[in-house]
C-alpha atoms as a PDB file:
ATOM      1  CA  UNK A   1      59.260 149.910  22.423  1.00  0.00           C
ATOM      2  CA  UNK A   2      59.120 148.479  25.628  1.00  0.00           C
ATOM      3  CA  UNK A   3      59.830 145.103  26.861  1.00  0.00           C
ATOM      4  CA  UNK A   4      58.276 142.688  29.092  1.00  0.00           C
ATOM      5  CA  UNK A   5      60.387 140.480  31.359  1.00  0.00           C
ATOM      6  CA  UNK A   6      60.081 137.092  32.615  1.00  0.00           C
ATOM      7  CA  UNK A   7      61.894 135.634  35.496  1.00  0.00           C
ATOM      8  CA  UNK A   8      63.830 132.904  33.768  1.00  0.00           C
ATOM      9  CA  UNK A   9      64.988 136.069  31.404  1.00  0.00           C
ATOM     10  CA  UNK A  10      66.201 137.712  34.001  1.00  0.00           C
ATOM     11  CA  UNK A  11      67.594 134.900  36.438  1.00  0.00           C
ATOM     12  CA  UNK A  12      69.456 133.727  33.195  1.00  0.00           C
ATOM     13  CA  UNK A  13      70.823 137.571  32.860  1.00  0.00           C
ATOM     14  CA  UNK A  14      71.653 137.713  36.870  1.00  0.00           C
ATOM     15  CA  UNK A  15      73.161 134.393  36.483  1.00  0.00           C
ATOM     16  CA  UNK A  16      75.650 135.322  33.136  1.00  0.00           C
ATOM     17  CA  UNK A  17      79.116 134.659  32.885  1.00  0.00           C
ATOM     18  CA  UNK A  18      78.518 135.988  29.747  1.00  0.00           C
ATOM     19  CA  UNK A  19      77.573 139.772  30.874  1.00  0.00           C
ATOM     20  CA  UNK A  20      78.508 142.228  28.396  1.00  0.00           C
ATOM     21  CA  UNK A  21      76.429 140.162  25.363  1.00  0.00           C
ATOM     22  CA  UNK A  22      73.711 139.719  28.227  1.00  0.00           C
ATOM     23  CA  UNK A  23      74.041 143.349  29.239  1.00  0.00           C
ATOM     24  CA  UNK A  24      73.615 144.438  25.456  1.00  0.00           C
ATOM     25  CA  UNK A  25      70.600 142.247  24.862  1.00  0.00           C
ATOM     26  CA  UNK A  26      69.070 143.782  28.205  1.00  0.00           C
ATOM     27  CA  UNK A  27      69.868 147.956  27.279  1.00  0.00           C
ATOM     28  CA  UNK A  28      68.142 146.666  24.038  1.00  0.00           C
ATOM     29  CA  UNK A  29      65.290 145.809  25.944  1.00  0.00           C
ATOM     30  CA  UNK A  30      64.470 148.982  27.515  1.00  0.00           C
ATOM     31  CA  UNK A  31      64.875 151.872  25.591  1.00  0.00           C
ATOM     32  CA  UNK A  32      61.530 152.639  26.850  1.00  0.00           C
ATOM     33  CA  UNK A  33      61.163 150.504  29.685  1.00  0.00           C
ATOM     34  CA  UNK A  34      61.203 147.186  31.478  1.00  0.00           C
ATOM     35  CA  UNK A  35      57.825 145.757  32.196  1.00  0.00           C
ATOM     36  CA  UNK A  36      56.721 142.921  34.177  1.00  0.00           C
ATOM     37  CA  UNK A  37      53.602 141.528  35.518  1.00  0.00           C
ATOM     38  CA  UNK A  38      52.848 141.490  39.909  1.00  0.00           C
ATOM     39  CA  UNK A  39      54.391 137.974  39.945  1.00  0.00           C
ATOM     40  CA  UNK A  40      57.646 138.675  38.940  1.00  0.00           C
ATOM     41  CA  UNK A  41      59.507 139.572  41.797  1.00  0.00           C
ATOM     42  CA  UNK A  42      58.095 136.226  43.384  1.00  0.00           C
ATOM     43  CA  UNK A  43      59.233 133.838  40.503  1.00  0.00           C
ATOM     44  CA  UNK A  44      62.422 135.330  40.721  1.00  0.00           C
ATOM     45  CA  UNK A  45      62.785 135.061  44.479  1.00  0.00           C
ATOM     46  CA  UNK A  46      61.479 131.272  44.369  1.00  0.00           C
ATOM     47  CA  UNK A  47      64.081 130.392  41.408  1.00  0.00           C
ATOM     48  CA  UNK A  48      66.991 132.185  43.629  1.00  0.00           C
ATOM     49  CA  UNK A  49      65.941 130.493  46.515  1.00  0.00           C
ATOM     50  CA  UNK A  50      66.155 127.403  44.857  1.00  0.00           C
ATOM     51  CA  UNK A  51      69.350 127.666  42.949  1.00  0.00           C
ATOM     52  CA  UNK A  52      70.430 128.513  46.980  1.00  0.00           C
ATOM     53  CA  UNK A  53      68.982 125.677  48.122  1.00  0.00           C
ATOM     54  CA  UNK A  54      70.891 123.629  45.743  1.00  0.00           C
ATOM     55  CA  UNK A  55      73.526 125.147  46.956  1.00  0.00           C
ATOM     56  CA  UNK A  56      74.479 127.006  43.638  1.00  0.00           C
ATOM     57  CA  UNK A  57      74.340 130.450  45.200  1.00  0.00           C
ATOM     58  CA  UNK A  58      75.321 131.491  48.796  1.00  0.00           C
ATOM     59  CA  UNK A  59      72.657 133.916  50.702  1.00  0.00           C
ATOM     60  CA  UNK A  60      74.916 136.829  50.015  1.00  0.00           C
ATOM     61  CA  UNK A  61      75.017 136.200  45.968  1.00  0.00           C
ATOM     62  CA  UNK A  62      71.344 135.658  46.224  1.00  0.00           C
ATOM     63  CA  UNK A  63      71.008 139.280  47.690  1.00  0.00           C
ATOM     64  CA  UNK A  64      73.488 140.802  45.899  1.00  0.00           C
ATOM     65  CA  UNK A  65      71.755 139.492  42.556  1.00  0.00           C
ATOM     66  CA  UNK A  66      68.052 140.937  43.836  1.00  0.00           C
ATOM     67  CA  UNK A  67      70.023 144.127  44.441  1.00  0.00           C
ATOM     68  CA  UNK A  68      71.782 143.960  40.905  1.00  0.00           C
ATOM     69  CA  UNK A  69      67.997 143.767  39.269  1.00  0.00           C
ATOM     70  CA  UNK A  70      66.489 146.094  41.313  1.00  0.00           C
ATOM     71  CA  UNK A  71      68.884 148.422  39.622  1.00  0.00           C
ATOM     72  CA  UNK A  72      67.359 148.119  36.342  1.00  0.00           C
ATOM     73  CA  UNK A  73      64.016 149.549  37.296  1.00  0.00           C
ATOM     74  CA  UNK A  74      61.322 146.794  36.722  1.00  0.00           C
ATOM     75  CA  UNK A  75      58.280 148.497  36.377  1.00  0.00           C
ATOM     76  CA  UNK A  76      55.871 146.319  37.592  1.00  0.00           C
ATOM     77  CA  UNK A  77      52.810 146.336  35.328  1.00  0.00           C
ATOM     78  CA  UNK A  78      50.532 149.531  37.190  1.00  0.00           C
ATOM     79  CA  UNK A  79      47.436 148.212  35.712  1.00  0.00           C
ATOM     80  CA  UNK A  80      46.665 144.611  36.013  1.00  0.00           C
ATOM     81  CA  UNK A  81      44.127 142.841  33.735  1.00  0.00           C
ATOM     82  CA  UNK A  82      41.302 141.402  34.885  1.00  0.00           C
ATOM     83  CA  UNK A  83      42.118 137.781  36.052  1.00  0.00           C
ATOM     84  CA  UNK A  84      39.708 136.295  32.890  1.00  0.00           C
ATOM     85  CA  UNK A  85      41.882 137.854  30.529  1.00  0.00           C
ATOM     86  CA  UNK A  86      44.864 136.061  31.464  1.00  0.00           C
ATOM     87  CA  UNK A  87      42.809 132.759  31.980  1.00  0.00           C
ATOM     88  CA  UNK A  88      42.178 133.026  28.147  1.00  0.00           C
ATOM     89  CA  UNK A  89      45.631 133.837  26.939  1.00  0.00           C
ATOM     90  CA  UNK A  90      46.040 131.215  29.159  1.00  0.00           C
ATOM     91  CA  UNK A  91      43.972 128.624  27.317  1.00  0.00           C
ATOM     92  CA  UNK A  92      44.432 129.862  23.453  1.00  0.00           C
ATOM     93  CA  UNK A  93      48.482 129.524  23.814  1.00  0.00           C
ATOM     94  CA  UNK A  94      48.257 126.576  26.110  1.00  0.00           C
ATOM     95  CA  UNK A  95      50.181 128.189  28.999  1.00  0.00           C
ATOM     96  CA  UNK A  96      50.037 128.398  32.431  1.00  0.00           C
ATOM     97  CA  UNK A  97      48.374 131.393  34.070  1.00  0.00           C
ATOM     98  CA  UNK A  98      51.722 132.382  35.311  1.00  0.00           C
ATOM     99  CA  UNK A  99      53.611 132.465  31.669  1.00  0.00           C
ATOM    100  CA  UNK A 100      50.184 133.832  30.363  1.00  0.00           C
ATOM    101  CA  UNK A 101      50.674 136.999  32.635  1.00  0.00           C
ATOM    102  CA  UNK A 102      54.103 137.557  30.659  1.00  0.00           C
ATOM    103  CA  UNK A 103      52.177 137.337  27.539  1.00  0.00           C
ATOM    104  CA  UNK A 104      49.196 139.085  28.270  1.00  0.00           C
ATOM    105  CA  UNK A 105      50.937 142.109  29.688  1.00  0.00           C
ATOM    106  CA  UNK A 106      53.537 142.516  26.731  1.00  0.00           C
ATOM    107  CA  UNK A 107      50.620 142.087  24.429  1.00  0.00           C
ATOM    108  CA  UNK A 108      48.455 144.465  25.759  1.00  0.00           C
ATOM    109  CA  UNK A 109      51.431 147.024  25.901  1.00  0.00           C
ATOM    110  CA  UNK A 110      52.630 146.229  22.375  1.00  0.00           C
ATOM    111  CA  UNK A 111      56.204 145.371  23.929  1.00  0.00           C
ATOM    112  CA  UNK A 112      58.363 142.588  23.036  1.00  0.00           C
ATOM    113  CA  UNK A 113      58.602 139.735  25.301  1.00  0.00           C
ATOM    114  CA  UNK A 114      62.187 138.242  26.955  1.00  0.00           C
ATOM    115  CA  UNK A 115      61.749 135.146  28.286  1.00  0.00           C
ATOM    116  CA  UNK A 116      63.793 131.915  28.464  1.00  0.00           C
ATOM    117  CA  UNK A 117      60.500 130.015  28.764  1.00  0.00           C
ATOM    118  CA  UNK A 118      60.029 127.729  25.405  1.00  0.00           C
ATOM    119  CA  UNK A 119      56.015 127.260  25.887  1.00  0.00           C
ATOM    120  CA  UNK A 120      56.222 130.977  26.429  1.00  0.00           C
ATOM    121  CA  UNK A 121      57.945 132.063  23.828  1.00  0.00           C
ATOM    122  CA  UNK A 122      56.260 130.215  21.425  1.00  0.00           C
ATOM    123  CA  UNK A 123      53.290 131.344  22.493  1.00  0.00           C
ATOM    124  CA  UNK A 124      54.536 135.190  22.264  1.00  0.00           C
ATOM    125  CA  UNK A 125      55.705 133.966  18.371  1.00  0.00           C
ATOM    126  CA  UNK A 126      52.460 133.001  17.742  1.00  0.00           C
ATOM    127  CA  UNK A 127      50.615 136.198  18.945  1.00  0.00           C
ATOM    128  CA  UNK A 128      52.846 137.915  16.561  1.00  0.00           C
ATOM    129  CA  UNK A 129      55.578 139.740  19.291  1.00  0.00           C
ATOM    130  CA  UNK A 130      59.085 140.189  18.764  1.00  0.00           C
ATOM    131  CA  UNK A 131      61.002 138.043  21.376  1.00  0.00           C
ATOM    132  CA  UNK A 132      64.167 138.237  23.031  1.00  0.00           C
ATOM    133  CA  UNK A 133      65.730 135.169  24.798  1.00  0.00           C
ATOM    134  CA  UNK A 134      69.263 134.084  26.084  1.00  0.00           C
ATOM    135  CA  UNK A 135      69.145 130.491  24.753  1.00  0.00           C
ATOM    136  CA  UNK A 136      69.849 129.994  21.130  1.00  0.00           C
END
């Protein structure tokens, strides 16, 4: 099964001092792939850039983590939904249309969902996926 990826999933996983439990949960999560919607890469930029801007990573750790992600080949989702679809995972869960992208995509792939997110993740609970997060 494949898994969808959020960005606070993998910021968390970037951001791990705890890397080999991290790393285990993340092999887990892609026997057959790691999936994410078009906006990932840009969540995940804006939540480096602001963790730089708050001076809790230097420019180089910033583009050393984008490096260490690219590694783990994000596919990013070849076959976006119609917008309306996401609008209306988007208004059953009570998400915004950015975490309704996450849950849209892993449920119309079957794949569980790793997120950090709470609303998200409940959401994904809800609709009946398996979920993987970092916080207990």
């Amino acid at each position: 099964m494949s898994t969808v990826t959020d960005a606070s999933f993998a910021v968390n996983w970037l951001l791990s001092e705890e890397g080999a439990a991290f790393d285990a949960m993340v092999r887990e999560a892609r026997p057959e792939g790691i999936l994410a919607p078009v906006i990932f890469w840009h969540e995940v930029a804006s939540a480096l850039r602001t963790l730089g801007l708050r001076g809790a990573l230097t420019i180089s750790q910033r583009d050393h983590a984008i490096l260490r992600l690219s590694q783990l080949g994000v596919v990013i989702d070849p076959e976006p939904p119609e917008i309306s679809r996401v609008l209306h995972v988007s208004d059953r869960y009570n998400l915004t249309v950015y975490e309704a992208a996450y849950l849209e995509l892993a449920s119309r792939t079957g794949s569980a969902l790793a997120s950090d997110d709470a609303a998200l993740t409940q959401g994904a609970v809800r609709s009946g996926l398996r979920v993987l997060q970092w916080r207990s």
